[in-house]
C-alpha atoms as a PDB file:
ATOM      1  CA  UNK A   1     100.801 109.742 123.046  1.00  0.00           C
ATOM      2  CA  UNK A   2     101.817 107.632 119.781  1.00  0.00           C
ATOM      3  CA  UNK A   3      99.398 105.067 119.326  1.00  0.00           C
ATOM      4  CA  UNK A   4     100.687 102.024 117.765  1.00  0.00           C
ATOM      5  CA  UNK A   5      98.413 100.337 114.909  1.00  0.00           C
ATOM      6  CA  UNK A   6      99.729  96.407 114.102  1.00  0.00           C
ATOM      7  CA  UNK A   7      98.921  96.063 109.862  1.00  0.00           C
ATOM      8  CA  UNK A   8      98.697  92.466 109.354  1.00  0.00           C
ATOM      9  CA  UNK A   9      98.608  91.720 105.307  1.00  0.00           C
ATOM     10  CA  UNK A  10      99.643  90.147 102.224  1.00  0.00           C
ATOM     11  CA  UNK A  11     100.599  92.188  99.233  1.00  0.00           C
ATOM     12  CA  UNK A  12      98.140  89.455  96.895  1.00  0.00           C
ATOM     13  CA  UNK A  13      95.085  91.635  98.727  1.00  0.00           C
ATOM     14  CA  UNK A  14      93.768  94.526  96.900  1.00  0.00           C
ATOM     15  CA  UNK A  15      91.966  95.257 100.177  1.00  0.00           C
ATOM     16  CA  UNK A  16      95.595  94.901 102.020  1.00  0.00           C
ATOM     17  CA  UNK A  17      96.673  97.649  99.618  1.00  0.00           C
ATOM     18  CA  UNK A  18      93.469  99.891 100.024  1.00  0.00           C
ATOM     19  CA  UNK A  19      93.911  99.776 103.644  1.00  0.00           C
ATOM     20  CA  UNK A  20      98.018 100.490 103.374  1.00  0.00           C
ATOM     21  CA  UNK A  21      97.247 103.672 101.238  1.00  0.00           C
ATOM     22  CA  UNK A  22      94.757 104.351 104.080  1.00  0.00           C
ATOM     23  CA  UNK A  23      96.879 104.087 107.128  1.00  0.00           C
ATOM     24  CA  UNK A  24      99.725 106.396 105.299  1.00  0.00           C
ATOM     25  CA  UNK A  25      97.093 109.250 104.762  1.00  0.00           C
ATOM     26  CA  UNK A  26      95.533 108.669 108.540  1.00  0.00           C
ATOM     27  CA  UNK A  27      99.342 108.652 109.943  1.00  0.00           C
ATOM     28  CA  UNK A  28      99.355 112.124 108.600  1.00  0.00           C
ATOM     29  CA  UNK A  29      96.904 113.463 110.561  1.00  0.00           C
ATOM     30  CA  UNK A  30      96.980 111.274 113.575  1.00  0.00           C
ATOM     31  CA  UNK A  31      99.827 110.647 116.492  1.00  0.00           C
ATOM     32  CA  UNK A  32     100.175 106.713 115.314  1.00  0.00           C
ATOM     33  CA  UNK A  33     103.114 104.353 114.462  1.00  0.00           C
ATOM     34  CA  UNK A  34     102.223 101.578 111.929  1.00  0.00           C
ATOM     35  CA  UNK A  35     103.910  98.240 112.353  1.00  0.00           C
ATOM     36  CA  UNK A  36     103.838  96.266 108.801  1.00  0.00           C
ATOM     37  CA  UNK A  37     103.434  92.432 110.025  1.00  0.00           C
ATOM     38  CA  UNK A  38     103.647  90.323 106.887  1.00  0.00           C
ATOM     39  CA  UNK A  39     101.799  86.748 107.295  1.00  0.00           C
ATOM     40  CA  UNK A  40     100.542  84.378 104.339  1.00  0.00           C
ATOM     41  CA  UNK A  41      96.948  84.332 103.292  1.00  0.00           C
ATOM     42  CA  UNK A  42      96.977  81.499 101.769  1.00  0.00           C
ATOM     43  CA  UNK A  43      98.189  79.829 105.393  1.00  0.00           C
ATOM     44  CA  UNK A  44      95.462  81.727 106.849  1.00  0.00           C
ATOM     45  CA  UNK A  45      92.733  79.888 104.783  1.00  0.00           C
ATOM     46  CA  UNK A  46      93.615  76.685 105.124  1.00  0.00           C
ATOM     47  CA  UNK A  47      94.121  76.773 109.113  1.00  0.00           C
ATOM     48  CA  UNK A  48      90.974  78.802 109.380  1.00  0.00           C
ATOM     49  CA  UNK A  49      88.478  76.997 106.444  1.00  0.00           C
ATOM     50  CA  UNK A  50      88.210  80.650 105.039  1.00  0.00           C
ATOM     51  CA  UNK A  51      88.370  81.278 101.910  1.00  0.00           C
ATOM     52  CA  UNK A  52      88.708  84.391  98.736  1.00  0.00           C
ATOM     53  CA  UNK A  53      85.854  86.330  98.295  1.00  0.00           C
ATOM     54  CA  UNK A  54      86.627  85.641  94.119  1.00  0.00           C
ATOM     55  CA  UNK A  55      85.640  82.347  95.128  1.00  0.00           C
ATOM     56  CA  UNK A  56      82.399  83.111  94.758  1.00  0.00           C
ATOM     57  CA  UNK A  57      82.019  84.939  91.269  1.00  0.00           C
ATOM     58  CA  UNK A  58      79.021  87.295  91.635  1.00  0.00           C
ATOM     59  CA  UNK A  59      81.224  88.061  94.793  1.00  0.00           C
ATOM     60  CA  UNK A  60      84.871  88.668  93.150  1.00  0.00           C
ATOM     61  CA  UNK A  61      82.430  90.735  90.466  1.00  0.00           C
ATOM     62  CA  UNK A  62      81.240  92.821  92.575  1.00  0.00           C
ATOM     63  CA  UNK A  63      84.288  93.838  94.444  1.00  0.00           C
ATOM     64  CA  UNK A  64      86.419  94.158  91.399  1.00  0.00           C
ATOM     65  CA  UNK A  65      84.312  96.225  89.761  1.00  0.00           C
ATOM     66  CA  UNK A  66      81.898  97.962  92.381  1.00  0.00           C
ATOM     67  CA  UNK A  67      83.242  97.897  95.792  1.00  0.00           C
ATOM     68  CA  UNK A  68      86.762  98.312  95.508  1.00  0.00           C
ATOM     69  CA  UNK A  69      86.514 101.061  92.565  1.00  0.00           C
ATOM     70  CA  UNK A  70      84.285 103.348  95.208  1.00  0.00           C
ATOM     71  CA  UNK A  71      86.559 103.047  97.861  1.00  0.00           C
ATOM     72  CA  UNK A  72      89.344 103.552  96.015  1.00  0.00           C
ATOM     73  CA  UNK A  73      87.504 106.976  94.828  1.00  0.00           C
ATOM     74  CA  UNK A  74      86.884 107.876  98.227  1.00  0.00           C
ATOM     75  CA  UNK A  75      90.609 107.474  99.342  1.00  0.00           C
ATOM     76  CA  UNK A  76      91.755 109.558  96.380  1.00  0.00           C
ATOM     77  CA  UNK A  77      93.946 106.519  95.495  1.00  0.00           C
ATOM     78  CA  UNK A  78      94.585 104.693  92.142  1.00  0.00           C
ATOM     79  CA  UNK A  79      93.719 101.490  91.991  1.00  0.00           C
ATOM     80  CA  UNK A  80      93.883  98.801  88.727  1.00  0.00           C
ATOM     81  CA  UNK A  81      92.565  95.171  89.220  1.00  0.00           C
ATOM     82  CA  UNK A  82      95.865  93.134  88.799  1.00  0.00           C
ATOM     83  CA  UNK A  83      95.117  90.594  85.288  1.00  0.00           C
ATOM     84  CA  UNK A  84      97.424  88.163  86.672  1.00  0.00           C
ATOM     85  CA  UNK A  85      94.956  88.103  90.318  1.00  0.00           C
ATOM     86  CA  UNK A  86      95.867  85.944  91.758  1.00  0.00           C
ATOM     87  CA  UNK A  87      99.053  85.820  92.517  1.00  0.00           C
ATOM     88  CA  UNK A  88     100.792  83.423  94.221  1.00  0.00           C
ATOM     89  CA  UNK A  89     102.691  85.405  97.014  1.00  0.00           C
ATOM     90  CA  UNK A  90     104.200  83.140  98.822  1.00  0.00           C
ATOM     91  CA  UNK A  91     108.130  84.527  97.211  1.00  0.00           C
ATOM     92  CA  UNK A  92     106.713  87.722  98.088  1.00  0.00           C
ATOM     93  CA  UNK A  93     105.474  87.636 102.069  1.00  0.00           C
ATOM     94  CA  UNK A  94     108.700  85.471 102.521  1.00  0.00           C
ATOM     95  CA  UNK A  95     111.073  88.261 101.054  1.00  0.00           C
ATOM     96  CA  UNK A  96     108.634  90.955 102.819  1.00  0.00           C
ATOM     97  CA  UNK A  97     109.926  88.917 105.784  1.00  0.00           C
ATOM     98  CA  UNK A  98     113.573  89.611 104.715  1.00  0.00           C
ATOM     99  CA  UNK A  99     112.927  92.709 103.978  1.00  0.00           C
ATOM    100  CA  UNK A 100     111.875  93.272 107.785  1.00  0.00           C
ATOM    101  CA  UNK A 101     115.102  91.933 108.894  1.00  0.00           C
ATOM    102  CA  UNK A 102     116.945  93.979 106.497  1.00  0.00           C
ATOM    103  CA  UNK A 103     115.350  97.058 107.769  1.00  0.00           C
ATOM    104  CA  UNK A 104     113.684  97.793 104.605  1.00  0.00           C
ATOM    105  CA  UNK A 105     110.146  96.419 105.135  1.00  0.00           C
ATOM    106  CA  UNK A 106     108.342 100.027 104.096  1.00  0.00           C
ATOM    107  CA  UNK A 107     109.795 100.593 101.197  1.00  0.00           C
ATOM    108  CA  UNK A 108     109.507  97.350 100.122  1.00  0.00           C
ATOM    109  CA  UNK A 109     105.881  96.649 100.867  1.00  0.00           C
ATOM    110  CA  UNK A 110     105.303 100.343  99.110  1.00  0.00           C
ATOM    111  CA  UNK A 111     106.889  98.914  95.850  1.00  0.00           C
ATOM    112  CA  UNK A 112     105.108  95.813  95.420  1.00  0.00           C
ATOM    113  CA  UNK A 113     101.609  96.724  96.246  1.00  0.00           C
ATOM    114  CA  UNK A 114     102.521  99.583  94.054  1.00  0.00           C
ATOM    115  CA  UNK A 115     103.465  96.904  91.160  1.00  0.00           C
ATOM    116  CA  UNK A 116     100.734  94.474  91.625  1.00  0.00           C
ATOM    117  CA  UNK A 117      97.924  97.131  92.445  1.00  0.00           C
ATOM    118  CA  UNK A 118      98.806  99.954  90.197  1.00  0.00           C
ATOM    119  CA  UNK A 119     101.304  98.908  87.615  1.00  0.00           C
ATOM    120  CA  UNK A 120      99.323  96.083  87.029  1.00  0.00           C
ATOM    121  CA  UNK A 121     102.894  93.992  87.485  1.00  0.00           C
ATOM    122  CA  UNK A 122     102.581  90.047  87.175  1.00  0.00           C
ATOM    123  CA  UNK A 123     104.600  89.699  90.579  1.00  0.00           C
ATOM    124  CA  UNK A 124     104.785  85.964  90.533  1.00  0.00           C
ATOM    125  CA  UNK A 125     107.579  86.079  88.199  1.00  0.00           C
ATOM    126  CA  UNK A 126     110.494  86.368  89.928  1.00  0.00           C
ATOM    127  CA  UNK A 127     112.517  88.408  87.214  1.00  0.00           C
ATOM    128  CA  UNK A 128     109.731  90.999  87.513  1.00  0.00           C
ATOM    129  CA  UNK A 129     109.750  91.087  91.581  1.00  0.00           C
ATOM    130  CA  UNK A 130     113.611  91.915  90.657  1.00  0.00           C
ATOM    131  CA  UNK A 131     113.423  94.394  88.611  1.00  0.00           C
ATOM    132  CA  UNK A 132     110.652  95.992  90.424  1.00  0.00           C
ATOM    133  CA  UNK A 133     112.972  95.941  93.725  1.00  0.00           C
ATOM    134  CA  UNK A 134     116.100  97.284  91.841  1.00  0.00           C
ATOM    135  CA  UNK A 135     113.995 100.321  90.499  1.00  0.00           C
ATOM    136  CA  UNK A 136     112.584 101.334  94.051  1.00  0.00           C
ATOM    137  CA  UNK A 137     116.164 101.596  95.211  1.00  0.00           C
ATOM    138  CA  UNK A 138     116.163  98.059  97.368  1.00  0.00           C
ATOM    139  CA  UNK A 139     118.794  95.175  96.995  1.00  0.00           C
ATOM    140  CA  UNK A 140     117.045  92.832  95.371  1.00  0.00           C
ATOM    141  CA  UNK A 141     119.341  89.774  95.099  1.00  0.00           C
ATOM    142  CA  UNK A 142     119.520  90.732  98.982  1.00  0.00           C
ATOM    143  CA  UNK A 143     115.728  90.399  99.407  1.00  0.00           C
ATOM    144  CA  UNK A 144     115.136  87.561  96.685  1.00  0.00           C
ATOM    145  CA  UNK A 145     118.106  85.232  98.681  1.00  0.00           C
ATOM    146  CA  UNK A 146     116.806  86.135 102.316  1.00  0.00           C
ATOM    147  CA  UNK A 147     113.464  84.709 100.876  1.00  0.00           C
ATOM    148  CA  UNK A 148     115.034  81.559 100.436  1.00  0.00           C
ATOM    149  CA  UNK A 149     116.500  81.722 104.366  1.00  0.00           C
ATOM    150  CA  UNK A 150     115.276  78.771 105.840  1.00  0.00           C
ATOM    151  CA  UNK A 151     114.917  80.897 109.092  1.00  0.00           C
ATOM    152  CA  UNK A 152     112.432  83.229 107.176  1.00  0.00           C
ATOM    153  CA  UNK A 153     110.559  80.786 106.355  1.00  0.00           C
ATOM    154  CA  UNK A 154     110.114  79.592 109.553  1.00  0.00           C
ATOM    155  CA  UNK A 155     109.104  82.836 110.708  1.00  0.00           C
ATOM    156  CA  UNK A 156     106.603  83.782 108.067  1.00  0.00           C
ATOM    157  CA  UNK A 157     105.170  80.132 108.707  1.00  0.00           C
ATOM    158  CA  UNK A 158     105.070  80.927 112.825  1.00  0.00           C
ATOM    159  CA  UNK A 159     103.849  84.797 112.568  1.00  0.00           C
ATOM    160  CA  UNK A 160     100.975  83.713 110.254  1.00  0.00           C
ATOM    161  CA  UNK A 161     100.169  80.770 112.726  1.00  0.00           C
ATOM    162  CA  UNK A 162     100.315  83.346 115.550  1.00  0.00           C
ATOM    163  CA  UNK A 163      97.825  84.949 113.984  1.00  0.00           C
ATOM    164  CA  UNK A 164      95.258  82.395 113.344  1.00  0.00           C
ATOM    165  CA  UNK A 165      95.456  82.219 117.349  1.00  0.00           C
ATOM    166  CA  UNK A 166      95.171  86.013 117.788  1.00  0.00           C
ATOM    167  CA  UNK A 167      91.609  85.159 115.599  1.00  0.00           C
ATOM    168  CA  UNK A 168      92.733  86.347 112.399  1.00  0.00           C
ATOM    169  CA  UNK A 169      91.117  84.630 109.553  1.00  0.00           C
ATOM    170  CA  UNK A 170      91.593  87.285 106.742  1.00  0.00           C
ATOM    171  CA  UNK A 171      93.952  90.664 105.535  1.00  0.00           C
ATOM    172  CA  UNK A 172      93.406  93.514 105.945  1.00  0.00           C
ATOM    173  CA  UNK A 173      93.774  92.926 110.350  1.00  0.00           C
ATOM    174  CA  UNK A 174      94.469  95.671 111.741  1.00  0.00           C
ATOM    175  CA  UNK A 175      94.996  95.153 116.013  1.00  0.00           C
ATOM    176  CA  UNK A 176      95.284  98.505 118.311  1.00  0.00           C
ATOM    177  CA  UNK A 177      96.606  96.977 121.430  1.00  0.00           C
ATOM    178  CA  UNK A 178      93.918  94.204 121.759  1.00  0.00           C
ATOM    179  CA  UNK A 179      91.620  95.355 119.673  1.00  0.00           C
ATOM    180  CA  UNK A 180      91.213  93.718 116.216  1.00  0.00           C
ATOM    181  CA  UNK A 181      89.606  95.297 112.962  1.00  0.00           C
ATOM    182  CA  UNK A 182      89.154  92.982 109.969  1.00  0.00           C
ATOM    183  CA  UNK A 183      88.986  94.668 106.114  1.00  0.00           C
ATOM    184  CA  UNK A 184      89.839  97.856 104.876  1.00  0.00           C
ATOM    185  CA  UNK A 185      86.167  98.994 104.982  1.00  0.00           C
ATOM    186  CA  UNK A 186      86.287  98.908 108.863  1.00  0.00           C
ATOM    187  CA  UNK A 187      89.298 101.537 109.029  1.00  0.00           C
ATOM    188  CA  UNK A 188      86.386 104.036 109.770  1.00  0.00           C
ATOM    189  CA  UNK A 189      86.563 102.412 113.301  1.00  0.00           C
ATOM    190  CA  UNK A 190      90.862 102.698 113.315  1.00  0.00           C
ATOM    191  CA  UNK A 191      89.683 106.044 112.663  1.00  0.00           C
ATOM    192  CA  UNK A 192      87.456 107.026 115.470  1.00  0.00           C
ATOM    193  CA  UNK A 193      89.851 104.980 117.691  1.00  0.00           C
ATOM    194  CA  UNK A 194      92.788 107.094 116.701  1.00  0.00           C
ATOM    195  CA  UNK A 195      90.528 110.792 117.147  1.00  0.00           C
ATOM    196  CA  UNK A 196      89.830 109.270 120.877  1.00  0.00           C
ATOM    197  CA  UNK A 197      93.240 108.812 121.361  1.00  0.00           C
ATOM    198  CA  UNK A 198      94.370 112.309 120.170  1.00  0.00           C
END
């Protein structure tokens, strides 16, 4: 039986993009379908008071250059701190919306946490988020006018408010049916949870 693993995220997360490199290499040894759900953090922390853990320097210190460096060595996965962190990503979750409807939404989602968390891309210029697009293969005048959509707008507002009630209050959330698992350094638990199910 597949088992079907929701990926709630935001491509401004180096966490989000730890845990996406994670839950490619687990869906090669497990039965499991990933659904990409794109919602905005920045909507997150103002409905739910939360807020970066750079907002707190000793904090955004120690992840940058501790914590996120080790798991990246334990995932085998390359990982730069972005110098233009943050990033403003609201352009980017809307056209990750687009991208959804356009039946794109992996490869995009590969490419820009690729450019912001490897290429060290600033991806709050919008030439850059083109030209990053158009060399992954995707339309990106498609993707950058569907961001604009008023409908897609709407829905990234709605799915990131359906979150909030679902108890989300950060990215990485990961739900297996109704079963919720907050930051990348819980995927241990996806983990087990998938190996139960196979």
């Amino acid at each position: 039986m597949t088992t079907s693993v929701e990926f709630l995220f935001d491509v401004g997360s180096p966490t989000a993009f730890l845990a996406h490199q994670r839950l490619q290499q687990l869906a090669t040894r497990f039965n499991m379908s990933v659904e990409l759900k794109p919602i905005l953090l920045g909507g997150v922390f103002k409905a739910t008071g939360n807020t970066s853990p750079v907002a707190i320097p000793a904090k955004g210190a120690y992840m940058a250059g501790v914590d996120l460096p080790r798991f990246a060595q334990r995932y085998g996965v390359e990982l730069r701190f972005n110098p233009f962190f943050p990033i403003n990503t609201l352009m980017l979750m809307r056209a990750a919306i687009a991208a959804r409807e356009q039946r794109c939404l992996q490869a995009y989602a590969d490419a820009v946490f690729t450019a912001i968390w490897q290429q060290e891309k600033n991806m709050g210029e919008p030439a850059v988020v083109e030209q990053v697009l158009a060399d992954a293969g995707l339309d990106a005048v498609a993707l950058l006018e569907g961001s604009q959509d008023a409908a897609v707008k709407q829905t990234l507002i709605d799915e990131t408010a359906s979150a909030v009630e679902r108890g989300v209050f950060g990215v990485p959330t990961l739900f297996i049916e109704d079963e919720m698992f907050f930051g990348q350094d819980r995927l241990d638990f996806v983990e087990e949870q998938l190996a139960r199910a196979a």
